[in-house]
C-alpha atoms as a PDB file:
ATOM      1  CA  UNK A   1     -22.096 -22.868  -4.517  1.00  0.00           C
ATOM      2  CA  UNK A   2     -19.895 -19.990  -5.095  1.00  0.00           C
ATOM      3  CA  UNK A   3     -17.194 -20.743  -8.658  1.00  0.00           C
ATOM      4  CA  UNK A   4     -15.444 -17.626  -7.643  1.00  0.00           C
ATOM      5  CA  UNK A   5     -12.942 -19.210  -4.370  1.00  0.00           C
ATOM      6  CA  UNK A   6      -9.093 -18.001  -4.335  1.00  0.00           C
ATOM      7  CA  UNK A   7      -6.941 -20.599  -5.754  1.00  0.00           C
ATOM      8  CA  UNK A   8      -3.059 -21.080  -5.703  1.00  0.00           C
ATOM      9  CA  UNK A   9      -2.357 -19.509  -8.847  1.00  0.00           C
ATOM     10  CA  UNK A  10       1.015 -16.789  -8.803  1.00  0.00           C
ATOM     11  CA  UNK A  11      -0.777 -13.174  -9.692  1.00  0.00           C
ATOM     12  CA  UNK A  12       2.227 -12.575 -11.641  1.00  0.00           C
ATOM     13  CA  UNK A  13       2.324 -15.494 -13.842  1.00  0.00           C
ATOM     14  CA  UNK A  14      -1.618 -14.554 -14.625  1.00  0.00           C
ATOM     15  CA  UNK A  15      -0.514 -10.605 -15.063  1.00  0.00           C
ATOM     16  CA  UNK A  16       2.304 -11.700 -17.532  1.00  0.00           C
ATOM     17  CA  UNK A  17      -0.372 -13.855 -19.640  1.00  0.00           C
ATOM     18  CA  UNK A  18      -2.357 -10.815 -20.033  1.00  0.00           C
ATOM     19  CA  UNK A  19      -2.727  -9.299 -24.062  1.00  0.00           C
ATOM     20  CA  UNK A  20      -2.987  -7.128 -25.278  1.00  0.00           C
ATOM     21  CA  UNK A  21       0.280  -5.709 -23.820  1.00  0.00           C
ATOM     22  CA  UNK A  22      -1.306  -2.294 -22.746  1.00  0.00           C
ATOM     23  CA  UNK A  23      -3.663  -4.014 -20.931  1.00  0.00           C
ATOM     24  CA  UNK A  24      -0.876  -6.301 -19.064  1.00  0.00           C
ATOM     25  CA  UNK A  25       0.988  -3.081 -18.077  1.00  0.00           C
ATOM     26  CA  UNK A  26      -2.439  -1.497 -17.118  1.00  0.00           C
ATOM     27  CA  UNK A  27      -2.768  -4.388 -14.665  1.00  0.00           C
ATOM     28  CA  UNK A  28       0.684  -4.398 -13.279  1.00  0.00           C
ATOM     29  CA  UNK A  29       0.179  -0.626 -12.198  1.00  0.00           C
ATOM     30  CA  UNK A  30      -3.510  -1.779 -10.683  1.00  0.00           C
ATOM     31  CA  UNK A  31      -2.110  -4.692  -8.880  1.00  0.00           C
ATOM     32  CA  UNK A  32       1.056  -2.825  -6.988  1.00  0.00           C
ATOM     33  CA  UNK A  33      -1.350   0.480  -6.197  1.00  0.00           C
ATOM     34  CA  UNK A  34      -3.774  -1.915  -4.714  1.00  0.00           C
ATOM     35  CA  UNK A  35      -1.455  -3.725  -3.028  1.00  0.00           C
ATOM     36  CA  UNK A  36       0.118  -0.259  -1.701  1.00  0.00           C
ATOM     37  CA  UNK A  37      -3.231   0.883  -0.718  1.00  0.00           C
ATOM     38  CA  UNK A  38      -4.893  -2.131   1.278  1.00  0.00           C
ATOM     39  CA  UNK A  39      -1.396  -3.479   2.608  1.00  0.00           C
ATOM     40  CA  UNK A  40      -2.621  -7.480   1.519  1.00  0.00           C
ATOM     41  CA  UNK A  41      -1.412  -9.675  -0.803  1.00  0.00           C
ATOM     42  CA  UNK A  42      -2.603  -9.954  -4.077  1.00  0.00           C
ATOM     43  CA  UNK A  43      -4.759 -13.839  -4.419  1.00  0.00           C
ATOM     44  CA  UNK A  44      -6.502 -15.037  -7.383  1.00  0.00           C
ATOM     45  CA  UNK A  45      -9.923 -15.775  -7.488  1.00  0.00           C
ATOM     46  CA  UNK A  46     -11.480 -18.089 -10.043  1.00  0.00           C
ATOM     47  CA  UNK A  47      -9.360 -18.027 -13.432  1.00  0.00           C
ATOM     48  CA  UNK A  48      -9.070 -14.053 -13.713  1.00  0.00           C
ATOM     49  CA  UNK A  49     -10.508 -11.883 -11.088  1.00  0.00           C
ATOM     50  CA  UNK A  50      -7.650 -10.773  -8.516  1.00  0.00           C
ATOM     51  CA  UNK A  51      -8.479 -10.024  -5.542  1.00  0.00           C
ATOM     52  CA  UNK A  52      -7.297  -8.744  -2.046  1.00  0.00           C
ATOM     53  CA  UNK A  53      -8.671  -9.624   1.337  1.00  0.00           C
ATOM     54  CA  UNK A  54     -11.981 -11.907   1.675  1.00  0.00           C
ATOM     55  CA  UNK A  55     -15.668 -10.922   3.132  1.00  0.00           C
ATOM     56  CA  UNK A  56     -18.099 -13.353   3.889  1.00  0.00           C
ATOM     57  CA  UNK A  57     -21.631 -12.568   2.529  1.00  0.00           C
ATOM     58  CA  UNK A  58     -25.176 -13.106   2.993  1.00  0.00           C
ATOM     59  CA  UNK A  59     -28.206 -12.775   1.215  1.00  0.00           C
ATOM     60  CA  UNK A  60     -31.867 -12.513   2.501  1.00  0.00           C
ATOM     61  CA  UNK A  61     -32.472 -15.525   0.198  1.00  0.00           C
ATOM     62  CA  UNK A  62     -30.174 -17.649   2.247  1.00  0.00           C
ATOM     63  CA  UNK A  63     -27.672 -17.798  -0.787  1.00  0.00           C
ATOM     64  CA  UNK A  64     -24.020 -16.979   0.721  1.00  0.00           C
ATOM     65  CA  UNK A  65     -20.035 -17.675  -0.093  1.00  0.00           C
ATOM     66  CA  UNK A  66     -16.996 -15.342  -0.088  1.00  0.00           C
ATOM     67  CA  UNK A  67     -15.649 -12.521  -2.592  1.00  0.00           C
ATOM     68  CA  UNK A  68     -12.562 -10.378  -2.568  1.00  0.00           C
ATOM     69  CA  UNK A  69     -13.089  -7.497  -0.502  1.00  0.00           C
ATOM     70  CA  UNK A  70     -11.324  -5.631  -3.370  1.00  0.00           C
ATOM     71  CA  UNK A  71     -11.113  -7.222  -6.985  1.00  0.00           C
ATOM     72  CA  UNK A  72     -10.030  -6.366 -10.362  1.00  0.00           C
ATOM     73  CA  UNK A  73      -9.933  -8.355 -13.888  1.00  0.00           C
ATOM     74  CA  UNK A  74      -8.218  -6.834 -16.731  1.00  0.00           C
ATOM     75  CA  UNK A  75     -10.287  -8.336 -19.639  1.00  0.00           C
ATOM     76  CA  UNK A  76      -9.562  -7.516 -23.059  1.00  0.00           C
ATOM     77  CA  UNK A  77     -12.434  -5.047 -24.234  1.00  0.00           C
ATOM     78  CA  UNK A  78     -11.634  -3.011 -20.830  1.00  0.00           C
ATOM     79  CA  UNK A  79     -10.961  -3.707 -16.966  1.00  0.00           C
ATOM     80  CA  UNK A  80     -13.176  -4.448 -14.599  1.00  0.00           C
ATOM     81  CA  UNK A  81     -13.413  -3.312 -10.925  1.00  0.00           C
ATOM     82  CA  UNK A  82     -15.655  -5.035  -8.084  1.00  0.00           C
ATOM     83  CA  UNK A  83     -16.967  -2.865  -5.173  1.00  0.00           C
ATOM     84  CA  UNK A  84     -16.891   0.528  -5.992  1.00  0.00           C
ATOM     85  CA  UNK A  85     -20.337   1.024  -6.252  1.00  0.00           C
ATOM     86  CA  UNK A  86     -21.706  -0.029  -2.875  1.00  0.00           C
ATOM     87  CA  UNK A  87     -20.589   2.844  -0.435  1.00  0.00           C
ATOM     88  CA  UNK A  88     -21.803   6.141  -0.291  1.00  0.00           C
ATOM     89  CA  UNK A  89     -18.124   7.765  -0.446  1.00  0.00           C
ATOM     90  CA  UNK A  90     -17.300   5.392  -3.486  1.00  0.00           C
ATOM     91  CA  UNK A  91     -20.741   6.696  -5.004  1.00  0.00           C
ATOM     92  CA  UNK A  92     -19.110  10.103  -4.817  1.00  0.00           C
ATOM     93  CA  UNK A  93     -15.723   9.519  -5.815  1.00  0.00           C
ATOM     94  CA  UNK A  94     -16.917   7.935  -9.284  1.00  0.00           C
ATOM     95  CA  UNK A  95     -18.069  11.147 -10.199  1.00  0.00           C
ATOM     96  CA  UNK A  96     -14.734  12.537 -10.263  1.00  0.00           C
ATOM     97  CA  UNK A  97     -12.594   9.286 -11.693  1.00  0.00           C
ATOM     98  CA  UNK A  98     -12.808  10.021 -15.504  1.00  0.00           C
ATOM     99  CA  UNK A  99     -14.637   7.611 -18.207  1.00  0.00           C
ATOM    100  CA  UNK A 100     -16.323   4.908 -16.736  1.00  0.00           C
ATOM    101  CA  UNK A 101     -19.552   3.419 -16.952  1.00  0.00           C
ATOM    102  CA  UNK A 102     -21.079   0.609 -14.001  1.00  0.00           C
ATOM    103  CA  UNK A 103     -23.301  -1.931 -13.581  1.00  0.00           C
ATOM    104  CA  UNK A 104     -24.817  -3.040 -10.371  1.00  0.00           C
ATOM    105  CA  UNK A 105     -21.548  -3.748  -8.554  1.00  0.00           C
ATOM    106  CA  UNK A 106     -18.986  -3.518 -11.117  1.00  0.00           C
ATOM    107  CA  UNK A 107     -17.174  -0.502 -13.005  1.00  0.00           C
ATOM    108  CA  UNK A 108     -15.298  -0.921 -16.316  1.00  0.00           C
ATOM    109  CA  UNK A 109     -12.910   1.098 -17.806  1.00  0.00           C
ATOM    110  CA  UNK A 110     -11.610   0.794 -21.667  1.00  0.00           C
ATOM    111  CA  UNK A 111      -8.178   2.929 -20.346  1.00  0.00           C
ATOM    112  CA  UNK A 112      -6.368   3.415 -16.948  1.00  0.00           C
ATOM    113  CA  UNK A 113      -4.374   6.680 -18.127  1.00  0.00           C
ATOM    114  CA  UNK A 114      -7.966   8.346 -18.413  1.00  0.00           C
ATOM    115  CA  UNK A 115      -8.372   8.081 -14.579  1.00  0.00           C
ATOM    116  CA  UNK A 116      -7.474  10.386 -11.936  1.00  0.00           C
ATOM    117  CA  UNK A 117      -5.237   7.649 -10.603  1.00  0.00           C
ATOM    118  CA  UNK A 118      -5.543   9.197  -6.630  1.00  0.00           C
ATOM    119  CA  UNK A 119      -9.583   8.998  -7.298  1.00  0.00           C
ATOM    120  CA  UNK A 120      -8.486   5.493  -7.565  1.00  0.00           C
ATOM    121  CA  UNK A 121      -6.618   5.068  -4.781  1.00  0.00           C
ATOM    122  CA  UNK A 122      -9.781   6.219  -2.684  1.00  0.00           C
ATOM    123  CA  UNK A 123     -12.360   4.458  -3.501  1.00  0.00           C
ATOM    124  CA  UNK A 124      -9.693   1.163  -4.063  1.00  0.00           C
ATOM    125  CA  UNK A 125      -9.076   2.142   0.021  1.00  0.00           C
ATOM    126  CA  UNK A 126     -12.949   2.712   0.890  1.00  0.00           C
ATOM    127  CA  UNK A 127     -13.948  -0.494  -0.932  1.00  0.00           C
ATOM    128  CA  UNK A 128     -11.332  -2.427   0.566  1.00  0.00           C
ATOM    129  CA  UNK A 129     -12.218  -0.832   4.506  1.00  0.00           C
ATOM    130  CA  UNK A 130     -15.897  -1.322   4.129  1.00  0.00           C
ATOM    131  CA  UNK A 131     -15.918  -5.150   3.156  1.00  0.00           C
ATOM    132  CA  UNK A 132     -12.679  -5.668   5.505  1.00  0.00           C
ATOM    133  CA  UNK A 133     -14.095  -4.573   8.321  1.00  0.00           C
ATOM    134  CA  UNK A 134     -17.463  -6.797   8.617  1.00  0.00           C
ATOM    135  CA  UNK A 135     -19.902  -9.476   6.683  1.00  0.00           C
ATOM    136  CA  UNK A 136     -21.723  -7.818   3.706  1.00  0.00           C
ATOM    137  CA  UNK A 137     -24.946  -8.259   3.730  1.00  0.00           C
ATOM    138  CA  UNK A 138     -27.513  -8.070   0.757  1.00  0.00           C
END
């Protein structure tokens, strides 16, 4: 079973609790471009990933549950974005959003003034329309 389900949590009051305060304000500017970009409401999911819009997935192992169809976590050592690795465009668009480094589906970031902050933007709005529009599938 998934651990990770939206619960009724305010996104502001977990924004505000946020340290160090660079990181807070980091997150405030993440959570009103992505809420600019995809058009949805902000929801948290589990005790510190927010996340906008929901996609159903499936795994050839049988194994399935539902994820953000965009999320970000602003953890201390550096923030965290879901997604952006599994379309071709976001693939492409890494490559020009400044320091970064990824794992299989996530990529972190140690500061948000280092990124080209429309790179973001785009591949925020690709990640969003891919799991949006259907089931992912794995």
């Amino acid at each position: 079973m998934n651990k990770t389900v939206p619960t009724d949590v305010p996104v502001e009051a977990f924004v505000a609790g946020v340290e160090p305060s660079r990181r807070r304000e980091e997150a405030e500017a993440v959570v009103a471009l992505f809420t600019e970009v995809t058009g949805a409401d902000p929801v948290m999911w589990g005790p510190s990933i927010i996340g906008w819009g929901s996609v159903h997935y499936k795994y050839a192992t049988g194994r399935e549950g539902d994820m953000p169809a965009l999320g970000f976590s602003p953890r201390k050592a550096q923030l965290t974005f879901y997604g952006f690795t599994d379309t071709p465009e976001g693939t492409g668009l890494l490559e020009q959003l400044g320091p970064h480094t990824t794992s299989v589906a996530c990529v972190y970031v140690k500061r948000l003034d280092a990124l080209d902050r429309e790179v973001l933007a785009d591949l925020a709005e690709v990640t969003y329309r891919r799991n949006a529009e259907g089931d992912a599938t794995a």
